[in-house]
C-alpha atoms as a PDB file:
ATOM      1  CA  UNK A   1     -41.101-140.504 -17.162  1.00  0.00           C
ATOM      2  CA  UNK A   2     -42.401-137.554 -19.437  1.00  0.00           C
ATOM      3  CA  UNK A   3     -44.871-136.607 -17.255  1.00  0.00           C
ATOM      4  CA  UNK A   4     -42.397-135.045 -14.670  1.00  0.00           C
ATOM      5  CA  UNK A   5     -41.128-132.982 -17.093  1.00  0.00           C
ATOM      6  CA  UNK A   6     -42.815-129.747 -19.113  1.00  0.00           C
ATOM      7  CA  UNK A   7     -44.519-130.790 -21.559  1.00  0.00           C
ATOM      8  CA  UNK A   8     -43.605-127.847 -24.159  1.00  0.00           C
ATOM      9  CA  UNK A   9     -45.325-127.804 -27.913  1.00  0.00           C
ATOM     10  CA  UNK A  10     -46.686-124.263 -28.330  1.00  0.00           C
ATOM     11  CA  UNK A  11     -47.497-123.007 -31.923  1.00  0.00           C
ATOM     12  CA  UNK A  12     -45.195-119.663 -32.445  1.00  0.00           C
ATOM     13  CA  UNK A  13     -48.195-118.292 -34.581  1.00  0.00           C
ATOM     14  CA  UNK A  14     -50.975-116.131 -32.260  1.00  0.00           C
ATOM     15  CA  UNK A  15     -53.013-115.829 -34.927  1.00  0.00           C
ATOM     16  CA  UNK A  16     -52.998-115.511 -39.107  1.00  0.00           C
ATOM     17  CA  UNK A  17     -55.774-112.980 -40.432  1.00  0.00           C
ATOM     18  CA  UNK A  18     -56.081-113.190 -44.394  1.00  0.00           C
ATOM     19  CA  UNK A  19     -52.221-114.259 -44.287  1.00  0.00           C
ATOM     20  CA  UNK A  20     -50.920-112.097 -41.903  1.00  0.00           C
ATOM     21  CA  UNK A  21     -49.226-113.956 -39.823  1.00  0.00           C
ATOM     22  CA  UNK A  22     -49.240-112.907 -35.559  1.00  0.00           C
ATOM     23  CA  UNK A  23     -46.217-114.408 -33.929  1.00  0.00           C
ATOM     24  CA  UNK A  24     -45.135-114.748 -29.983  1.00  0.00           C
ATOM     25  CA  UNK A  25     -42.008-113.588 -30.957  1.00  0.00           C
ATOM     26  CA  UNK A  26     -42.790-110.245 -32.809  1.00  0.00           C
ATOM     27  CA  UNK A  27     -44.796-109.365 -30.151  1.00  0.00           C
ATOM     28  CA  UNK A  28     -42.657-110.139 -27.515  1.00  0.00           C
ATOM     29  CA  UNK A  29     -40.035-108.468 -29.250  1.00  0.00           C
ATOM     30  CA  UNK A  30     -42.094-105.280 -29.746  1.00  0.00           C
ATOM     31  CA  UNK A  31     -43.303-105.391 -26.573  1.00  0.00           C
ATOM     32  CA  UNK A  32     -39.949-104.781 -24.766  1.00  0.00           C
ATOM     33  CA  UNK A  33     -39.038-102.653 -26.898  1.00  0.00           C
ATOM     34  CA  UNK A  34     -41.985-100.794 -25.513  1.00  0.00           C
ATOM     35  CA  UNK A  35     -41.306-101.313 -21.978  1.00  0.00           C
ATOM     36  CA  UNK A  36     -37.652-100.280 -22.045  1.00  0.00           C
ATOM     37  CA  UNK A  37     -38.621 -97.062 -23.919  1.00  0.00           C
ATOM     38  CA  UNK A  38     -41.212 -96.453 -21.285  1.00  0.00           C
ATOM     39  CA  UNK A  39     -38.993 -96.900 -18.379  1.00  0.00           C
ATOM     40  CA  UNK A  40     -36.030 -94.987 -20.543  1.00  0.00           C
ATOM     41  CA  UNK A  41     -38.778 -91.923 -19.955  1.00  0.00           C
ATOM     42  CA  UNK A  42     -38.276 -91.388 -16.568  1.00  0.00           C
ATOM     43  CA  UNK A  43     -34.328 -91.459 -16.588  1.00  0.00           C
ATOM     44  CA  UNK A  44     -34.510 -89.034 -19.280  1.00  0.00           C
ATOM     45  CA  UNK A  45     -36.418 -86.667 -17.192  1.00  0.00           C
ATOM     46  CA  UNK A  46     -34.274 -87.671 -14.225  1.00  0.00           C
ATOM     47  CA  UNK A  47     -31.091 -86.886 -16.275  1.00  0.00           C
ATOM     48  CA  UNK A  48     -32.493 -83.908 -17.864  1.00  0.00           C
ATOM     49  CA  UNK A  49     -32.635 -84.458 -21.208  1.00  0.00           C
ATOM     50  CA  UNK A  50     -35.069 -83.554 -23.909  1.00  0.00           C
ATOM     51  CA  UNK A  51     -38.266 -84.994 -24.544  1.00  0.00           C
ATOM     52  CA  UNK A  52     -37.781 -85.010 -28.455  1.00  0.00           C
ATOM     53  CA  UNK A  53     -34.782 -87.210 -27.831  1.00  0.00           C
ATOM     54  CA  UNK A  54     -36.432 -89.098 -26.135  1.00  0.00           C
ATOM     55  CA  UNK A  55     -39.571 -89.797 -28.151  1.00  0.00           C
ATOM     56  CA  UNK A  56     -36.298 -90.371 -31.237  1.00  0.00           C
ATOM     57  CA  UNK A  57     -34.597 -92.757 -29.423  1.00  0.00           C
ATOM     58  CA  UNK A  58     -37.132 -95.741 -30.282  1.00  0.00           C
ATOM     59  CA  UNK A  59     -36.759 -95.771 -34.115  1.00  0.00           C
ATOM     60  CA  UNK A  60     -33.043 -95.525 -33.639  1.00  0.00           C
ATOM     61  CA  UNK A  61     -32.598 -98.100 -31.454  1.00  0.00           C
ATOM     62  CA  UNK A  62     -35.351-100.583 -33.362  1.00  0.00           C
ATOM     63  CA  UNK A  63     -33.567 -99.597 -36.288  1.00  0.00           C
ATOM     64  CA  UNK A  64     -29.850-100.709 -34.800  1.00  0.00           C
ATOM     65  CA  UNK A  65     -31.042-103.724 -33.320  1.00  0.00           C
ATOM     66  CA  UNK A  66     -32.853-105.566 -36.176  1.00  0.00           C
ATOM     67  CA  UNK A  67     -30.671-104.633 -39.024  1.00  0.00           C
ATOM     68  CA  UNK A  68     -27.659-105.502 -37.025  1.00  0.00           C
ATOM     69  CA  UNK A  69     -28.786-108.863 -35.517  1.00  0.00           C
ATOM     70  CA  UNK A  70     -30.012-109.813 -39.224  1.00  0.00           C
ATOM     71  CA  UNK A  71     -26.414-108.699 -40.726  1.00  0.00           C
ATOM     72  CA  UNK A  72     -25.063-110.542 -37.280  1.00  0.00           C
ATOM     73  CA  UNK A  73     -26.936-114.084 -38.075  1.00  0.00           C
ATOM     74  CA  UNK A  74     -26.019-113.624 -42.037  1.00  0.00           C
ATOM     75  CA  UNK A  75     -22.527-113.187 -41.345  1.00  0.00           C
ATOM     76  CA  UNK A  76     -21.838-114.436 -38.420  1.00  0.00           C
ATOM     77  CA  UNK A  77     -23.315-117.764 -38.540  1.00  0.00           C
ATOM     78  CA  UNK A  78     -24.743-118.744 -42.065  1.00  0.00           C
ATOM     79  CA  UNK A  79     -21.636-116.693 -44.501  1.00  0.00           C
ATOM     80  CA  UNK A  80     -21.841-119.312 -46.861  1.00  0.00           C
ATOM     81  CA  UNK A  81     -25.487-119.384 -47.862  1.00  0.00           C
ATOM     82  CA  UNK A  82     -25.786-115.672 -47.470  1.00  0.00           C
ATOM     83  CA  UNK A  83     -22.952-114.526 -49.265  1.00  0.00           C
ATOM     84  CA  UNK A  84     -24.591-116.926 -52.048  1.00  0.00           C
ATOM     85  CA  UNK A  85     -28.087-114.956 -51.582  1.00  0.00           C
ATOM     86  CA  UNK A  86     -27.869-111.359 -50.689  1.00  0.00           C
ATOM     87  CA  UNK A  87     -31.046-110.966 -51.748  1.00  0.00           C
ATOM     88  CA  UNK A  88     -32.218-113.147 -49.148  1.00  0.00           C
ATOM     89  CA  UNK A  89     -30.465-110.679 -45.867  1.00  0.00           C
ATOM     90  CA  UNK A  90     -33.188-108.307 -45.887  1.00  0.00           C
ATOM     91  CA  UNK A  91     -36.037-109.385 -47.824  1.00  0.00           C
ATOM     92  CA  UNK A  92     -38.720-112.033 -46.091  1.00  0.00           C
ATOM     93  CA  UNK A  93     -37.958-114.605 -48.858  1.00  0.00           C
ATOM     94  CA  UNK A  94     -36.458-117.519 -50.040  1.00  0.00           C
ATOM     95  CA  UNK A  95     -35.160-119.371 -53.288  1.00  0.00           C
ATOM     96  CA  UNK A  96     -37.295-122.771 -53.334  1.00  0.00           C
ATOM     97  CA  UNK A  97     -35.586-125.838 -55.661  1.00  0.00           C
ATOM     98  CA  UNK A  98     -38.213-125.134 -58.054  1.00  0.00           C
ATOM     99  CA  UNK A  99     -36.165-121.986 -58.707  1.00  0.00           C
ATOM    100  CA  UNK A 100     -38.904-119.330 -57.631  1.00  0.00           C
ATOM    101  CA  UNK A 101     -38.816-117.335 -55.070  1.00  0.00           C
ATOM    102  CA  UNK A 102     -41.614-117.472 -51.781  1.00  0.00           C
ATOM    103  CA  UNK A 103     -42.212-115.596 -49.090  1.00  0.00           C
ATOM    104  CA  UNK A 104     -40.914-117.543 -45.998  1.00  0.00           C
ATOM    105  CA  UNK A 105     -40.760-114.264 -43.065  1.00  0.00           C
ATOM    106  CA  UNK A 106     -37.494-114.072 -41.305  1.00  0.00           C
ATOM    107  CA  UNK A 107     -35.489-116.770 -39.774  1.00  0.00           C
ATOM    108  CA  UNK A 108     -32.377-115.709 -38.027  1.00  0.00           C
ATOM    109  CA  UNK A 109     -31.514-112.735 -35.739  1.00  0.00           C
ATOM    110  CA  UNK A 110     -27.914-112.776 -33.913  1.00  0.00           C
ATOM    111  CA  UNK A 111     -27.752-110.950 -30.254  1.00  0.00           C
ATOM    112  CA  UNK A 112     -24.538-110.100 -30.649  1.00  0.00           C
ATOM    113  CA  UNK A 113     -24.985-108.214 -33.986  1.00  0.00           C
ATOM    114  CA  UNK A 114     -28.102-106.225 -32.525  1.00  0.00           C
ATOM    115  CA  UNK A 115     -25.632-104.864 -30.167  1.00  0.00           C
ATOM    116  CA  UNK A 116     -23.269-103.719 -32.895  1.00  0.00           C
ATOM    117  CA  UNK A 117     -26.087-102.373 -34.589  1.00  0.00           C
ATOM    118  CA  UNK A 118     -27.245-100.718 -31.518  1.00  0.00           C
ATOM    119  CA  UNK A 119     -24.087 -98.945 -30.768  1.00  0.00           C
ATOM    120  CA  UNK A 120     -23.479 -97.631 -34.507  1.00  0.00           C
ATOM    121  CA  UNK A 121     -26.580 -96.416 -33.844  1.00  0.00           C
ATOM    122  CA  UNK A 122     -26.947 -94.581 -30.705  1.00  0.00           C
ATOM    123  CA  UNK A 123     -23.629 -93.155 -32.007  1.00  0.00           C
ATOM    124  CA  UNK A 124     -25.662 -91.553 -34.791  1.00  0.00           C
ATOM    125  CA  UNK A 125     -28.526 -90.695 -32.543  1.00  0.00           C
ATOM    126  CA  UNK A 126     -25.820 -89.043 -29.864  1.00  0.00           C
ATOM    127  CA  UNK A 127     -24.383 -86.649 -32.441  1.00  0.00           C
ATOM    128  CA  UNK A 128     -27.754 -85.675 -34.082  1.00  0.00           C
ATOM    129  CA  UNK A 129     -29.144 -84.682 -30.382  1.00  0.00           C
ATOM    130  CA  UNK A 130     -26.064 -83.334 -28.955  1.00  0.00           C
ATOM    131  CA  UNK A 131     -25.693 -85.799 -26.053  1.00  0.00           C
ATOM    132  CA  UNK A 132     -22.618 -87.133 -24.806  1.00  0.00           C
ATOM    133  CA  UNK A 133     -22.158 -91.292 -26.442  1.00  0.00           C
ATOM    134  CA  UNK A 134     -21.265 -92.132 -22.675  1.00  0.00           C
ATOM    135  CA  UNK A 135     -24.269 -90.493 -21.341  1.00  0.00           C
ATOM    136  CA  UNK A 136     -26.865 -92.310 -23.715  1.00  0.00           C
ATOM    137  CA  UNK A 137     -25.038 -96.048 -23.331  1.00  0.00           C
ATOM    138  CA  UNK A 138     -25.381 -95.622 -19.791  1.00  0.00           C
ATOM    139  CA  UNK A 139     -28.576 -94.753 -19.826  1.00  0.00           C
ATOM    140  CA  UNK A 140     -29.416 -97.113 -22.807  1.00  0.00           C
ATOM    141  CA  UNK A 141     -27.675-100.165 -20.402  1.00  0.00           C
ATOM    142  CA  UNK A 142     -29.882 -99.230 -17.486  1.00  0.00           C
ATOM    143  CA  UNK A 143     -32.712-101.498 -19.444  1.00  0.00           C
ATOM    144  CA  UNK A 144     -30.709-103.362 -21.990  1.00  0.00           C
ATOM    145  CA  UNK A 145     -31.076-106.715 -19.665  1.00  0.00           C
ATOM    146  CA  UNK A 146     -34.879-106.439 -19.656  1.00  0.00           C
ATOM    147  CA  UNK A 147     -34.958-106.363 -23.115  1.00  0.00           C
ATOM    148  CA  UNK A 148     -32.917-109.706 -23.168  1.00  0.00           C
ATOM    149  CA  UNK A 149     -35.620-111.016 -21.247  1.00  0.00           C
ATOM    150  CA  UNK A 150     -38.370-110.306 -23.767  1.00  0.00           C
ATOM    151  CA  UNK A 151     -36.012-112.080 -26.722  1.00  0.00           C
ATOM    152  CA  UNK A 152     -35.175-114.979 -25.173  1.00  0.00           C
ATOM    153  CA  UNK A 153     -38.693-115.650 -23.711  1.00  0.00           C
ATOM    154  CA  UNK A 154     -39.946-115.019 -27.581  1.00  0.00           C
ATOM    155  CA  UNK A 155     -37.277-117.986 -28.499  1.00  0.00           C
ATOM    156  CA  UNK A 156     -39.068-120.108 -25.697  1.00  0.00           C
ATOM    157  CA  UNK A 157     -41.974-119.294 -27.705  1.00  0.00           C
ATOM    158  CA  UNK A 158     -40.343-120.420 -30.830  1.00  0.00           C
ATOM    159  CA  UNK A 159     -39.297-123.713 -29.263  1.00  0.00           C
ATOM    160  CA  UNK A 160     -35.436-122.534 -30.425  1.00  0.00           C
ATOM    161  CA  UNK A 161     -31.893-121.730 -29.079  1.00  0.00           C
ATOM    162  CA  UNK A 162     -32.856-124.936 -27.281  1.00  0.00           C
ATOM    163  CA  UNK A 163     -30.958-126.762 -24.120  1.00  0.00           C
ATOM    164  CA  UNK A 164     -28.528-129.992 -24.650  1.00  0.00           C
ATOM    165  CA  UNK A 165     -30.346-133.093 -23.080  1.00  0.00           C
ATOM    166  CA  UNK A 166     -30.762-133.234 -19.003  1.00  0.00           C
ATOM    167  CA  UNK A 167     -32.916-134.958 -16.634  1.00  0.00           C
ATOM    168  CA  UNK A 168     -33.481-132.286 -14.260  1.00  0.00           C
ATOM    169  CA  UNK A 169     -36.985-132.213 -13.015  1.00  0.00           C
ATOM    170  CA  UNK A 170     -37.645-128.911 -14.613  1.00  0.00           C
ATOM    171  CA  UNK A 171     -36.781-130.279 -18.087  1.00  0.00           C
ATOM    172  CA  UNK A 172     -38.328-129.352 -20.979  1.00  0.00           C
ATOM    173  CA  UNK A 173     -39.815-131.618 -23.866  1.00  0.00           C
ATOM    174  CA  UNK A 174     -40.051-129.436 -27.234  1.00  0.00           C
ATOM    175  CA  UNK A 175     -42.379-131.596 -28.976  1.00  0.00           C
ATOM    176  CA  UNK A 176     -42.149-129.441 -31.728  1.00  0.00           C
ATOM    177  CA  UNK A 177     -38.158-130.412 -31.968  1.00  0.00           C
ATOM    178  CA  UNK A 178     -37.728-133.981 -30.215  1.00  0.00           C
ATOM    179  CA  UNK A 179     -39.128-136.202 -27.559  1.00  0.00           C
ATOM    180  CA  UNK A 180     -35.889-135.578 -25.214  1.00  0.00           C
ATOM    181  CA  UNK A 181     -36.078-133.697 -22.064  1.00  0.00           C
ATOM    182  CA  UNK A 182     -33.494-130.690 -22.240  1.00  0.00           C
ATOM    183  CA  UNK A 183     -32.369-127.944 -20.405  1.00  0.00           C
ATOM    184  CA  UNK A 184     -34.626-124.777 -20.793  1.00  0.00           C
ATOM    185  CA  UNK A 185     -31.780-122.438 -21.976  1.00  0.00           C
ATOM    186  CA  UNK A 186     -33.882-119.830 -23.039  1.00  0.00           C
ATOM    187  CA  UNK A 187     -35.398-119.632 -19.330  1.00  0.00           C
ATOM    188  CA  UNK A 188     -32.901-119.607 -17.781  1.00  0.00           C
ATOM    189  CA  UNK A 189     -30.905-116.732 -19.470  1.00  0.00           C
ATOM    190  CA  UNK A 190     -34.362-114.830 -19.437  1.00  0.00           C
ATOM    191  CA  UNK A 191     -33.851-114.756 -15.549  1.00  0.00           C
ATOM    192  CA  UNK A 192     -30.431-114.195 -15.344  1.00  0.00           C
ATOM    193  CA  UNK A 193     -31.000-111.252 -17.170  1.00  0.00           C
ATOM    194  CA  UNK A 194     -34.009-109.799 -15.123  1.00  0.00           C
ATOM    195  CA  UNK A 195     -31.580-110.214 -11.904  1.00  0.00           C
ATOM    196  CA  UNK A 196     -29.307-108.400 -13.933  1.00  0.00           C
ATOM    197  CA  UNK A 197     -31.913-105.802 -15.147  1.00  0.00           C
ATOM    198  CA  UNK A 198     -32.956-105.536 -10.976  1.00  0.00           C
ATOM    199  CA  UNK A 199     -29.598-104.856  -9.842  1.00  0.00           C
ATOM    200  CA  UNK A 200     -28.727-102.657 -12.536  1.00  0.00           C
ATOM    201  CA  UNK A 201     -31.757-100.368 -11.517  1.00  0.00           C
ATOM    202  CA  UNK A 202     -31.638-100.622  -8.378  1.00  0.00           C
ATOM    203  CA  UNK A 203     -27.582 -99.206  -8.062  1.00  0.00           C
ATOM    204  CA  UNK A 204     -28.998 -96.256 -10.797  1.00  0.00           C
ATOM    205  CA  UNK A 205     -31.822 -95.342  -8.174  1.00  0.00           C
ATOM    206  CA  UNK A 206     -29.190 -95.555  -5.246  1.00  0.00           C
ATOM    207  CA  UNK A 207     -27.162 -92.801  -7.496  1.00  0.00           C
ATOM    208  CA  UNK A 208     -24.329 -94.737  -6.338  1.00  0.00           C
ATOM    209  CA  UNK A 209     -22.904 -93.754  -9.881  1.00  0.00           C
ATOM    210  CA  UNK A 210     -23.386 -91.037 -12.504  1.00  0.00           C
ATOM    211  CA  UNK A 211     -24.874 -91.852 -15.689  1.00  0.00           C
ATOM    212  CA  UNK A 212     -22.245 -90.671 -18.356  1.00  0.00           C
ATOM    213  CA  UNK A 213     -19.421 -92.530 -16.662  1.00  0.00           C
ATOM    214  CA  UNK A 214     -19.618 -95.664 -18.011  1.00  0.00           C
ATOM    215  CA  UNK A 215     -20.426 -98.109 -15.275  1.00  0.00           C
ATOM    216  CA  UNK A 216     -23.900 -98.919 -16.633  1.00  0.00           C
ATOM    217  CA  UNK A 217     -22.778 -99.638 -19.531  1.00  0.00           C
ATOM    218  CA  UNK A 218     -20.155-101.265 -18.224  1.00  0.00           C
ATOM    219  CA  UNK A 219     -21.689-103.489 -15.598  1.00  0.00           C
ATOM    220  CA  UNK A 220     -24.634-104.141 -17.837  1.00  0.00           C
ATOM    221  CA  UNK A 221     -23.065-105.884 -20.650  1.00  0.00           C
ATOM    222  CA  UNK A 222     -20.199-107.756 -18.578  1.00  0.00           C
ATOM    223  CA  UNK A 223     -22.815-109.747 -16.643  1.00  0.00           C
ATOM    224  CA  UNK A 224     -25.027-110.422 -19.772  1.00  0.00           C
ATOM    225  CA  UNK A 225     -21.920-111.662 -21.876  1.00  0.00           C
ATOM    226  CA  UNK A 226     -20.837-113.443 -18.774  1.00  0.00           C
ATOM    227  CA  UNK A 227     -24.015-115.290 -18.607  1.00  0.00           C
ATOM    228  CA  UNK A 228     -24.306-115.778 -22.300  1.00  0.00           C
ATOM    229  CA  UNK A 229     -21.165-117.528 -21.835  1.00  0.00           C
ATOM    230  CA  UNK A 230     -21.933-119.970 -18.815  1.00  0.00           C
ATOM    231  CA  UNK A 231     -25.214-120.893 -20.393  1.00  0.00           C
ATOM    232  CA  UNK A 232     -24.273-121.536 -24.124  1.00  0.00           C
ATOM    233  CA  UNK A 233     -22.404-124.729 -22.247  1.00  0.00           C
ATOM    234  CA  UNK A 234     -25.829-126.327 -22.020  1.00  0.00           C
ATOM    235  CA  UNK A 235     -27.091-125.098 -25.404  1.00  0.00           C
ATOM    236  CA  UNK A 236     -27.561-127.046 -28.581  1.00  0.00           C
ATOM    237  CA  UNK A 237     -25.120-126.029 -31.327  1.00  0.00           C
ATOM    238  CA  UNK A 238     -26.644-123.536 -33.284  1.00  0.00           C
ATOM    239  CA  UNK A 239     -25.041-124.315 -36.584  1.00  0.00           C
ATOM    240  CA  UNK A 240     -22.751-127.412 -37.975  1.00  0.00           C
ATOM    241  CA  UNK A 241     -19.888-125.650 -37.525  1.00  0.00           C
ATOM    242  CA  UNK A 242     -19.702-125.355 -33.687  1.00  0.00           C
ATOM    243  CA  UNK A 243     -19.553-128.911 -33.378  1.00  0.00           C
ATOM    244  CA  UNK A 244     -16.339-129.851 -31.854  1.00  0.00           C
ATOM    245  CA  UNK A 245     -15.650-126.304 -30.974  1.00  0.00           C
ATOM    246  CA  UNK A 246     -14.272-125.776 -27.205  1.00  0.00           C
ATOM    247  CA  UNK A 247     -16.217-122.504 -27.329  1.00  0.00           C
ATOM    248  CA  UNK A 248     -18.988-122.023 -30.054  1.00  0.00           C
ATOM    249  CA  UNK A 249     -19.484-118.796 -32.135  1.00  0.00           C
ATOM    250  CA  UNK A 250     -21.836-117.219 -29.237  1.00  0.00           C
ATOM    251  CA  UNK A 251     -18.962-117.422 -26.562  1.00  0.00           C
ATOM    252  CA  UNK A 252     -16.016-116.589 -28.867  1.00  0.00           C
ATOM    253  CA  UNK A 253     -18.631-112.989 -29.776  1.00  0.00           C
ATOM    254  CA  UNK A 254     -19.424-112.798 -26.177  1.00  0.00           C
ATOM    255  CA  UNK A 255     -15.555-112.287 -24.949  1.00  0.00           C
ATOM    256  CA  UNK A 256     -14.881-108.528 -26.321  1.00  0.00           C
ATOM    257  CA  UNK A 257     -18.266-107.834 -24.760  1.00  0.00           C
ATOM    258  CA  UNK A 258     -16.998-108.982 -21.571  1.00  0.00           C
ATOM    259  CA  UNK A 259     -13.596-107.515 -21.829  1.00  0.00           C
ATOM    260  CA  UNK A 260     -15.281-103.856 -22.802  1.00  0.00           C
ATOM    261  CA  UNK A 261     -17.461-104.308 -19.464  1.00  0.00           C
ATOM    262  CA  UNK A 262     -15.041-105.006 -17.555  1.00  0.00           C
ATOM    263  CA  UNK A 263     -12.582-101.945 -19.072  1.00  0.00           C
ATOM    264  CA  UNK A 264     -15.713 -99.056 -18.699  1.00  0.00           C
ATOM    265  CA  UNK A 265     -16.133-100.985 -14.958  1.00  0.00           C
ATOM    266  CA  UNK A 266     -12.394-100.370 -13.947  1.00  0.00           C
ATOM    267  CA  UNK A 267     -12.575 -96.506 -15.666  1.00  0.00           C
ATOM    268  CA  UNK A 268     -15.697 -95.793 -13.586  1.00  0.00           C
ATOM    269  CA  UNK A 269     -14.739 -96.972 -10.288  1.00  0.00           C
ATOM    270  CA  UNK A 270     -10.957 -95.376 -10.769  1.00  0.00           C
ATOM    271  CA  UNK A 271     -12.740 -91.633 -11.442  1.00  0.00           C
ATOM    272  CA  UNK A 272     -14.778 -92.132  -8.867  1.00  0.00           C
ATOM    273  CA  UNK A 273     -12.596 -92.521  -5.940  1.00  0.00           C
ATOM    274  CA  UNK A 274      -9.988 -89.865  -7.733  1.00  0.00           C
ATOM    275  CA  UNK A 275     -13.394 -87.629  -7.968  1.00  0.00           C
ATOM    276  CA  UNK A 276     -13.747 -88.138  -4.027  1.00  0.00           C
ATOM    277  CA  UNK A 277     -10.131 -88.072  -3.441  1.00  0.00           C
ATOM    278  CA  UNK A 278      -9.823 -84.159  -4.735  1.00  0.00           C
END
C-alpha cells in the first residue's frame, strides 16, 4: 500500500564543505527573505518612500525574526530545559552527558515568536526612518504570507512539524521519522499561505485600500493565524506537553493574532466608508 503514497526521505543537508554544513532550510529561509525584500522594492517606490529605508529594512526584519522565533521556541515550548541552559538560546551548541560542550547548529525556531520579534522590530526601524508603524506593517503584511511559504516548505525539507496519521492518497511517508502515511501539514499550510499571499496582492494592486490603514496588516495575519489554527488539528504534537490539550500551544499563540486581525480589519473598513461618507 506504500506505493500510493509519497515516498518522502530527503537528507536536510545540500551539501557539507570542510564542515560547513548547507541546509534546505537555511536556504529556503534566506531565500524568501530575499524575495519578499525584492517585491517590498516596488511598494516602496509605489508608496514613496526612501530607498535607504528600504535597502535597511532587511537586517531589521532578519534580525526580528530569528532572534524572536529562537526566544519564541525557548520559551514558549522547551522553558524547562532552556531556563536550565541559557547558554544554549543563542549559541549553536549543546551540553553532551559527557559534560562537554559540541557544536550541534540550531534546533528550534517558533513562528509565533518571529512575529513578536518582527514587530519590536519594525517598531525600531519605523522611528529610526521616520515612517508611520501603520504604514510599514501594512506594507511589511503585503508579503508576510509568502514568506510563510518559504518556512514551512524548508520544514518539508526537514521532514518536521509533521501531519497526524491519514490514508489520503496524497499521504506522505517520512522515512526519516516513521513508516506511517501522514498528512503533509507543512504542504498544505505552504499553500494556504500563497492563496493568502495572492489575494493579499492582488486587493494592494486594486488600491482598494491605503497602505497605512491597517487592513494589510490586518487581513494578512487573521487568515494566516486562522489557518495555523485549522491545520495544527492534523499536526503531530510538537512537544509532551500538548498531549491531551483541546488546543495545543500553536493555536492557544495563534488566537491574539487572530483577534488583532480581525480588530485592524474592522478599524480599516469603518474609516473607510466614514472617509467616503464626508
Amino acid at each position: 500500500m506504500s506505493l500510493l503514497y509519497i515516498n518522502w526521505d530527503v537528507n536536510p543537508e545540500i551539501v557539507n564543505i570542510l564542515g560547513v554544513s548547507v541546509k534546505y532550510y537555511g536556504l529556503l529561509f534566506l531565500s524568501g527573505l530575499v524575495l519578499c525584500f525584492n517585491i517590498l522594492k516596488s511598494v516602496y517606490k509605489k508608496e514613496n518612500l526612501s530607498v535607504q529605508a528600504h535597502d535597511a529594512l532587511f537586517s531589521y526584519a532578519l534580525i526580528g525574526i530569528l532572534v524572536g522565533a529562537r526566544l519564541g521556541h525557548c520559551i514558549f515550548y522547551d522553558f524547562d530545559y532552556y531556563s536550565q541552559h541559557p547558554l544554549e538560546i543563542f549559541l549553536p551548541i549543546q551540553r553532551g552527558p559527557d559534560g562537554a560542550y559540541h557544536f550541534t547548529g540550531f534546533a528550534g525556531l517558533a513562528s509565533h515568536g518571529g512575529g513578536i520579534g518582527l514587530m519590536i522590530m519594525l517598531l525600531i526601524y519605523s522611528r529610526k526612518f521616520k515612517i508611520p508603524l501603520m504604514k510599514v506593517l501594512d506594507a511589511i503584511a503585503i508579503v508576510l504570507p509568502l514568506g510563510g511559504v518559504f518556512i514551512r516548505l524548508a520544514n518539508l525539507m526537514n521532514s518536521e512539524i509533521i501531519g497526524t496519521p491519514t490514508n489520503v492518497p496524497w499521504a506522505f511517508i517520512f522515512r526519516q521519522v516513521d513508516n506511517l502515511p501522514r498528512h503533509p501539514a507543512q504542504l498544505y499550510e505552504a499553500i494556504s499561505y500563497l492563496i493568502i499571499f495572492l489575494l493579499v496582492y492582488l486587493i494592494y494592486k486594486k488600491d482598494i485600500f491605503k497602505i497605512g490603514k491597517g487592513f494589510y496588516f490586518g487581513i494578512s495575519i487573521l487568515l494566516i493565524f486562522i489557518m495555523r489554527i485549522l491545520i495544527e488539528f492534523i499536526k503531530v504534537d510538537q512537544v509532551e506537553f500538548e498531549h491531551g490539550m483541546s488546543l495545543n500551544m500553536g493555536q492557544l499563540l495563534s488566537i491574539p493574532f487572530v483577534l488583532l486581525g480581525l480588530f485592524f480589519i474592522i478599524k480599516s473598513i469603518l474609516e473607510k466608508r466614514k472617509m467616503e461618507t464626508v
